[in-house]
Protein backbone atom coordinates (compact mmCIF):
# COMPACT_ATOMS: atom_id res chain seq x y z
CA UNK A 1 0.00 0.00 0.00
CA UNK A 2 1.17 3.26 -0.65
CA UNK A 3 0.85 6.23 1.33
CA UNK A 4 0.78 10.28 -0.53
CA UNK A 5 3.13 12.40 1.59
CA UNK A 6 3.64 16.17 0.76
CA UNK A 7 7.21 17.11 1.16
CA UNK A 8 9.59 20.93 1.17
CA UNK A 9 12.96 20.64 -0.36
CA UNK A 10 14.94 23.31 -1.87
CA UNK A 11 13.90 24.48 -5.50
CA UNK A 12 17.52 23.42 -6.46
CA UNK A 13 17.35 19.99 -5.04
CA UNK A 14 13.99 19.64 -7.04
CA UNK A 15 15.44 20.85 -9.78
CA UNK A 16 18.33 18.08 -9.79
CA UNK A 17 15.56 15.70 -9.19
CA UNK A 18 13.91 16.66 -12.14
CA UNK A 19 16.90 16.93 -14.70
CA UNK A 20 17.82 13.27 -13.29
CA UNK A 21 14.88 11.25 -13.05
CA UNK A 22 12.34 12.89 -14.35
CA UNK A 23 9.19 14.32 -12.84
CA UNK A 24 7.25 10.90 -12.70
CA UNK A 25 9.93 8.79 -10.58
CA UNK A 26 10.80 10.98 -8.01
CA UNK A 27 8.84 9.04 -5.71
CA UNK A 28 10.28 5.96 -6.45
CA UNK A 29 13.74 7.33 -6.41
CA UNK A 30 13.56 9.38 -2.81
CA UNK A 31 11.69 6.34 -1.86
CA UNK A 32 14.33 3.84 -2.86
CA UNK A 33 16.97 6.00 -1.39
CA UNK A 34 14.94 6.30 2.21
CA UNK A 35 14.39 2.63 2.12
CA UNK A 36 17.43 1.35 3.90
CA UNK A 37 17.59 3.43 6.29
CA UNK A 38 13.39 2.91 7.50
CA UNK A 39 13.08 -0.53 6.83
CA UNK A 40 15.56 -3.11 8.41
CA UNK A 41 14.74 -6.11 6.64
CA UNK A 42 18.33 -7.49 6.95
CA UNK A 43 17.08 -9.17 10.56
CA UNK A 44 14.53 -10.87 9.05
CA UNK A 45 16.64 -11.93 5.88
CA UNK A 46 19.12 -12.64 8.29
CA UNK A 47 17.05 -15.03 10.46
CA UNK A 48 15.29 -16.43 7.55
CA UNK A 49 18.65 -17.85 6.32
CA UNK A 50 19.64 -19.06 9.97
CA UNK A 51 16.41 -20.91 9.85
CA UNK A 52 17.19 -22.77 6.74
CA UNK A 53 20.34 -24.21 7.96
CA UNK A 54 19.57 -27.39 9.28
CA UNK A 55 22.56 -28.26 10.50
CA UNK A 56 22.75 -24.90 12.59
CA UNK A 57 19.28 -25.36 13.88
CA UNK A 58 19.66 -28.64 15.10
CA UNK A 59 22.59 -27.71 16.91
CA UNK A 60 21.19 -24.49 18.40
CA UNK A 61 18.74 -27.12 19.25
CA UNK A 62 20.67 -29.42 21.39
CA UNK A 63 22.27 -26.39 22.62
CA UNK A 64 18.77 -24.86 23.94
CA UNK A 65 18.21 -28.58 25.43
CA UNK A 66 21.03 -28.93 27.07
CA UNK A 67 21.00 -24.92 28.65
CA UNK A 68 17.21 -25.63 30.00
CA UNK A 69 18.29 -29.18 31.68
CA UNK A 70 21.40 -27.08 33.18
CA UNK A 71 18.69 -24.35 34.29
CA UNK A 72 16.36 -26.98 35.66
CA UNK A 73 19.21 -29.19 37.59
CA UNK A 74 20.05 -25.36 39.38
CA UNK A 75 16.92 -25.01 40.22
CA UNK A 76 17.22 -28.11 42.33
């Protein structure tokens, strides 16, 4: 979804904007440029790939298993 959001910049900036993308993709372009720096997908891409390594999962697994026995012997 897309949201219309009226914005001041300098008449020079706009200007640049216009000579370089062109007056119907400077939305796109400030919004591509903004996006990084908003919207932190990287954690989520991150954990998505974590999740599809088996081989790490299974030992962050056993790890997780073996921390909650160690927690429940304490508590003891």
């Amino acid at each position: 979804m897309h949201r219309k959001m009226t914005i001041t910049i300098d008449e020079e900036v706009y200007e640049g904007l216009y000579r370089l993308v062109g007056r119907r993709k400077m939305s796109q372009f400030i919004e591509d440029l903004v996006r990084p720096h908003v919207v932190d997908t990287a954690l989520d891409e991150g954990y998505r790939a974590m999740a599809a390594d088996e081989v790490r999962e299974a030992e962050a697994k056993e790890w997780c298993d073996a921390l909650a026995k160690d927690v429940a012997d304490a508590a003891r």
